[in-house]
Protein backbone atom coordinates (compact mmCIF):
# COMPACT_ATOMS: atom_id res chain seq x y z
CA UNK A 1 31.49 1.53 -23.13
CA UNK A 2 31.06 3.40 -19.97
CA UNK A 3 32.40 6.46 -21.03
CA UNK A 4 30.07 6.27 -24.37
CA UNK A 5 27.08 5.80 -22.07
CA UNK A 6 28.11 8.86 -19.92
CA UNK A 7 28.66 10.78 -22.64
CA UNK A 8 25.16 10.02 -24.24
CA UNK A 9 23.41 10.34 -20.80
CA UNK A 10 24.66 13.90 -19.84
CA UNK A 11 23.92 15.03 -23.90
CA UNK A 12 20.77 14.09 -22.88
CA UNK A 13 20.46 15.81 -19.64
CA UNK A 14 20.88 13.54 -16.86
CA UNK A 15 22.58 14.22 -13.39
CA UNK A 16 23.12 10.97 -11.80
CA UNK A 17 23.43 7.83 -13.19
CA UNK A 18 22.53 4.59 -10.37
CA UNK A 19 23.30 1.03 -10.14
CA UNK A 20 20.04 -0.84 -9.97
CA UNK A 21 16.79 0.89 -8.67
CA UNK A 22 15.25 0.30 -12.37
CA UNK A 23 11.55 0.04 -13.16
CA UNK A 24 10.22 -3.96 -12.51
CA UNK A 25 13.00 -4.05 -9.72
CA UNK A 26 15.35 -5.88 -11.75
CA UNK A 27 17.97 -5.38 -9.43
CA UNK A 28 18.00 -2.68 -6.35
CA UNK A 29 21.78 -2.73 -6.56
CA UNK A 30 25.04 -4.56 -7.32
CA UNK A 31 25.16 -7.81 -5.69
CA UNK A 32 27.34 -8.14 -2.84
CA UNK A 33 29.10 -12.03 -3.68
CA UNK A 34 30.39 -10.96 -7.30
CA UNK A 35 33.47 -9.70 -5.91
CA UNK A 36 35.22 -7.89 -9.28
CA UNK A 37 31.66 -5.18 -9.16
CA UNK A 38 32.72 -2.81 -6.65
CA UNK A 39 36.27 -2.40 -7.21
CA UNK A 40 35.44 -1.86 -10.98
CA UNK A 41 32.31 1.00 -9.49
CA UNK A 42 35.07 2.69 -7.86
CA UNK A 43 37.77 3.06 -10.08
CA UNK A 44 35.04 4.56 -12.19
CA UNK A 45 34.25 7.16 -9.36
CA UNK A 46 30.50 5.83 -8.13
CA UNK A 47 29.60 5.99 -5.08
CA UNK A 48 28.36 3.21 -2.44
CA UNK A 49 25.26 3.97 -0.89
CA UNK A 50 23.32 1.61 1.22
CA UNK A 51 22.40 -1.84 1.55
CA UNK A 52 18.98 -3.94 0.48
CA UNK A 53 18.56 -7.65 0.92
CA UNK A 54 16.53 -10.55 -0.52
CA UNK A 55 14.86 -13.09 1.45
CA UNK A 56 13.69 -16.24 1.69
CA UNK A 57 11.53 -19.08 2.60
CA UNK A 58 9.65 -22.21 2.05
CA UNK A 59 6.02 -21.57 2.60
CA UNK A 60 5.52 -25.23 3.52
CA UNK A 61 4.73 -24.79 7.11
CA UNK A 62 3.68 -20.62 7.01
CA UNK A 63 0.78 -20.16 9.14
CA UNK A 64 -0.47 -16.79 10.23
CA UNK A 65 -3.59 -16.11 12.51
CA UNK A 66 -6.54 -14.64 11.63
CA UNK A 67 -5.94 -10.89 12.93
CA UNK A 68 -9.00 -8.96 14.82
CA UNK A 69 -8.31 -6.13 13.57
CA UNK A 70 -11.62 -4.21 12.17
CA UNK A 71 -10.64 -4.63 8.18
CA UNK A 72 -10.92 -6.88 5.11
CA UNK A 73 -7.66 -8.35 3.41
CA UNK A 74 -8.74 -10.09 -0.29
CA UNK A 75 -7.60 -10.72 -3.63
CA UNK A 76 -8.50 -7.59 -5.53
CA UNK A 77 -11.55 -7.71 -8.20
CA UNK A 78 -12.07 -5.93 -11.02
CA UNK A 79 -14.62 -3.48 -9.19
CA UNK A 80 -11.22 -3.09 -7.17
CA UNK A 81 -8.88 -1.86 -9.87
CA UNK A 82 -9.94 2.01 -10.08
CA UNK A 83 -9.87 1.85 -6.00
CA UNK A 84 -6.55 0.07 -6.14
CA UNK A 85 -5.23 3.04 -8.66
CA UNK A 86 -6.44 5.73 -6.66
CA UNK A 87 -4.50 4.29 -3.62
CA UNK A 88 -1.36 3.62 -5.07
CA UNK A 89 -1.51 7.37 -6.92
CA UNK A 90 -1.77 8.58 -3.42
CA UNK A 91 -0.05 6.39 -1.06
CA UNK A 92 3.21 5.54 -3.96
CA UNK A 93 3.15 7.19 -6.82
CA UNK A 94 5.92 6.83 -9.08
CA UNK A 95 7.15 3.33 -9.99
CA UNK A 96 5.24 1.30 -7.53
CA UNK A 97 2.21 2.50 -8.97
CA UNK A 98 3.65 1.91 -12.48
CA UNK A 99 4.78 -1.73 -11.32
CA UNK A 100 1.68 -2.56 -9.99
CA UNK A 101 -1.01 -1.30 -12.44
CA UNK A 102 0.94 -2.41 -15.42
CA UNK A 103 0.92 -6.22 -13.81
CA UNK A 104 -2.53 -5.47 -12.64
CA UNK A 105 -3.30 -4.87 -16.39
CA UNK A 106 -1.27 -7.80 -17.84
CA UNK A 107 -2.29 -10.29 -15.77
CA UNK A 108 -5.73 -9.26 -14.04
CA UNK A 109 -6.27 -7.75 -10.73
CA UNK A 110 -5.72 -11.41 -8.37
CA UNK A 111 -2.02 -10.54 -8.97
CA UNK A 112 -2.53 -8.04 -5.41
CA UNK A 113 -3.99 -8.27 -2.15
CA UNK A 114 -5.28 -5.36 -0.84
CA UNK A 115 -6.44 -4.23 2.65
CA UNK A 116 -9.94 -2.37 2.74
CA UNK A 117 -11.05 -0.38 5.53
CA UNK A 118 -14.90 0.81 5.17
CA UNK A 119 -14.62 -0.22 1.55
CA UNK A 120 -11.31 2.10 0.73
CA UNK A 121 -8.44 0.45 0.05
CA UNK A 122 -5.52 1.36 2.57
CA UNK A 123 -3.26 -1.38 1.33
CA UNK A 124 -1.32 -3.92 -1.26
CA UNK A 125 0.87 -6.66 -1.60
CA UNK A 126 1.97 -8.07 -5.46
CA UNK A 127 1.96 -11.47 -5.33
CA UNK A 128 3.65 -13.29 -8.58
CA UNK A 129 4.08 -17.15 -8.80
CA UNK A 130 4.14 -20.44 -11.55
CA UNK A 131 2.39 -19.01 -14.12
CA UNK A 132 3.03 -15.02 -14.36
CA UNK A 133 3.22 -13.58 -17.42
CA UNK A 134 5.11 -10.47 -16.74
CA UNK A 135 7.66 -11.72 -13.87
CA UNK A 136 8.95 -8.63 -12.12
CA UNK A 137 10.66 -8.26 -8.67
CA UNK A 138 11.76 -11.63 -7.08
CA UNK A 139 9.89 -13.41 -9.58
CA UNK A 140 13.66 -12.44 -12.15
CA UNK A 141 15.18 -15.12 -9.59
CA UNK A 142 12.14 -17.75 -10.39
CA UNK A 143 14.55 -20.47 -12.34
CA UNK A 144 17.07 -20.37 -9.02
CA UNK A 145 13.78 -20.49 -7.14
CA UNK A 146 12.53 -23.79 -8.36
CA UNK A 147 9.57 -25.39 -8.98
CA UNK A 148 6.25 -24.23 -7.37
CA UNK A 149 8.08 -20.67 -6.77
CA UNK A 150 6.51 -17.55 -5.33
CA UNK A 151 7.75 -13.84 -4.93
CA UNK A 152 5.85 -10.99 -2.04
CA UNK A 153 6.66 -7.58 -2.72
CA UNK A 154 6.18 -4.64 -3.16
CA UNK A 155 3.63 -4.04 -0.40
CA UNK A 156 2.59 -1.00 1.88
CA UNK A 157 -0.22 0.71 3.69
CA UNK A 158 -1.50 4.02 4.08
CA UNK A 159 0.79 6.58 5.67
CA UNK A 160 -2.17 6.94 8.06
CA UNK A 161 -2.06 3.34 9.13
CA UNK A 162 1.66 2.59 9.50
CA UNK A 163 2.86 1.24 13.24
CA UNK A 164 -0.38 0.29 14.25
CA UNK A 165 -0.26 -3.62 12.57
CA UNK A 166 -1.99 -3.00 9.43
CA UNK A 167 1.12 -3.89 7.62
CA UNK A 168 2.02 -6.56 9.58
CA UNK A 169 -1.42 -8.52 9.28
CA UNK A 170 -1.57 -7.35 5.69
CA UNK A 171 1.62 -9.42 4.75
CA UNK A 172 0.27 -12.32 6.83
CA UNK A 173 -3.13 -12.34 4.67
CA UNK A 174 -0.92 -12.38 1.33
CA UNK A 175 2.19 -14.80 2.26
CA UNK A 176 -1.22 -17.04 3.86
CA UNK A 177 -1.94 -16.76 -0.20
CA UNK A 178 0.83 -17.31 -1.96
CA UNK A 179 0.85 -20.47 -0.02
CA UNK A 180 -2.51 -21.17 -0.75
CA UNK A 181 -1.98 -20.94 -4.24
CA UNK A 182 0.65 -23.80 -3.59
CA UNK A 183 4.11 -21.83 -3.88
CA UNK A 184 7.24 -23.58 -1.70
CA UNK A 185 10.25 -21.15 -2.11
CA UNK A 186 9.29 -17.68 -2.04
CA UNK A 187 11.23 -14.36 -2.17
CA UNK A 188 10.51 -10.88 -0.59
CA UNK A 189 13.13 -8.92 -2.85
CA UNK A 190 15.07 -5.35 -2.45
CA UNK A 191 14.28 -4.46 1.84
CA UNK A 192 16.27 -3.32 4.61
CA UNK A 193 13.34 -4.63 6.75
CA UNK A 194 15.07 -7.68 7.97
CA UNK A 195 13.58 -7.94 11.43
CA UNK A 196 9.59 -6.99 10.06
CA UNK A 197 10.02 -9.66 7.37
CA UNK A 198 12.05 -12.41 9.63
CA UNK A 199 9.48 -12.36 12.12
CA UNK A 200 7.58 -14.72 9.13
CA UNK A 201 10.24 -16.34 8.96
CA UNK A 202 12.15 -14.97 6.12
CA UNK A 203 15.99 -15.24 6.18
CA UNK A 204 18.65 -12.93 3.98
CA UNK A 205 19.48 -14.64 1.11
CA UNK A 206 21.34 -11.99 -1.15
CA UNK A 207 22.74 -8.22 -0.50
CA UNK A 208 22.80 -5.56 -3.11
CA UNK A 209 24.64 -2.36 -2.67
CA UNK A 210 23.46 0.88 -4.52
CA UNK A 211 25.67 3.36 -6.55
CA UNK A 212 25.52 6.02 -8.03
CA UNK A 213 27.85 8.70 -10.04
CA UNK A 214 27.49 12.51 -10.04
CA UNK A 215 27.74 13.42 -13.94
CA UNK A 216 27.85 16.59 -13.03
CA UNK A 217 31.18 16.42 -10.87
CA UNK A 218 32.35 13.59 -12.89
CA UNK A 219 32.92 15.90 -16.10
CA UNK A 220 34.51 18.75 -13.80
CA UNK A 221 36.99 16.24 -12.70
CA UNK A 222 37.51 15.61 -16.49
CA UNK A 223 38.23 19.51 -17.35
């Protein structure tokens, strides 16, 4: 089957063919505790890349103070939206814009949290929980997850704004949120940022690796 699906993707033009990374963040890689996956990658020539993480937490006892910094964090309205669009065109185009907009559209525009700075947004975080209609992300582990379930992620700020706490009180605003909005065991999915994310509290909960396979070398190795 692998060999069919090589075959079809290079008569098609592809170059490189990855484990994981797909649109919705199904999965950023092949999980780490199925042990048969990477030996079987291997044999079949991909190669290991690096390593992304889930984690997790109940939001039982969360509590984040209200920041001083000079900026608004809220749910996003529908006078938001085209703001919200331009934003993620410039700051992340490509599939988090995608990701977003297309949740944005399914389920309405409370689905992010955005940061506004003098009425521009400079910010998001996708919040999902009981309830979404078009479960991306984390929210594909919401059955192991349990009842009352909530998934952060993907979020980011403005290239102009990053190391200066934006971020940091940005995620505080939306995990403050998700708990609000009464979810208990909540995910940030597919991050290296284990020490930004842990400082809320978040432990690792799975590892992915990522691989991918040259179709390109692969077929010279075939000749």
């Amino acid at each position: 089957m692998l060999e069919a699906s090589v075959d079809n993707l290079r008569a098609k033009g592809v170059h490189t063919l990855v484990v994981g990374m797909d649109s919705g963040h199904f999965l950023p890689g092949a999980p780490t505790d199925i042990a048969w996956i990477e030996p079987w990658l291997l044999d079949n020539r991909f190669s290991p890349g690096g390593e992304a993480v889930d984690l997790e937490r109940d939001m039982l006892d969360y509590d984040f103070p209200a920041s001083s910094l000079p900026e608004e964090r809220r749910t996003v309205n529908e006078e938001d939206v085209v703001k919200l669009d331009a934003f993620l065109q410039r700051e992340f185009p490509g599939r988090w814009h995608y990701d977003v907009m297309r949740k944005v559209e399914a389920e309405g525009p409370s689905t992010v949290i955005s940061l506004f700075i003098e009425g521009d947004c400079q910010g998001f975080a996708l919040l999902q929980g009981e309830g979404c209609t078009l479960p991306i992300g984390g929210a594909v582990w919401r059955a192991d997850l349990g009842t009352n379930w909530g998934s952060l992620g993907p979020i980011g700020v403005s290239k102009s704004l990053r190391g200066q706490g934006h971020g940091y009180s940005l995620l505080g605003s939306a995990l403050m949120e998700l708990k609000r909005r009464g979810a208990r065991r909540s995910i940030i999915d597919w991050t290296g940022l284990v020490s930004f994310y842990g400082a809320h509290g978040f432990v690792i909960n799975r590892r992915y690796r990522s691989y991918r396979l040259n179709l390109l070398a692969d077929r010279s190795l075939e000749v």
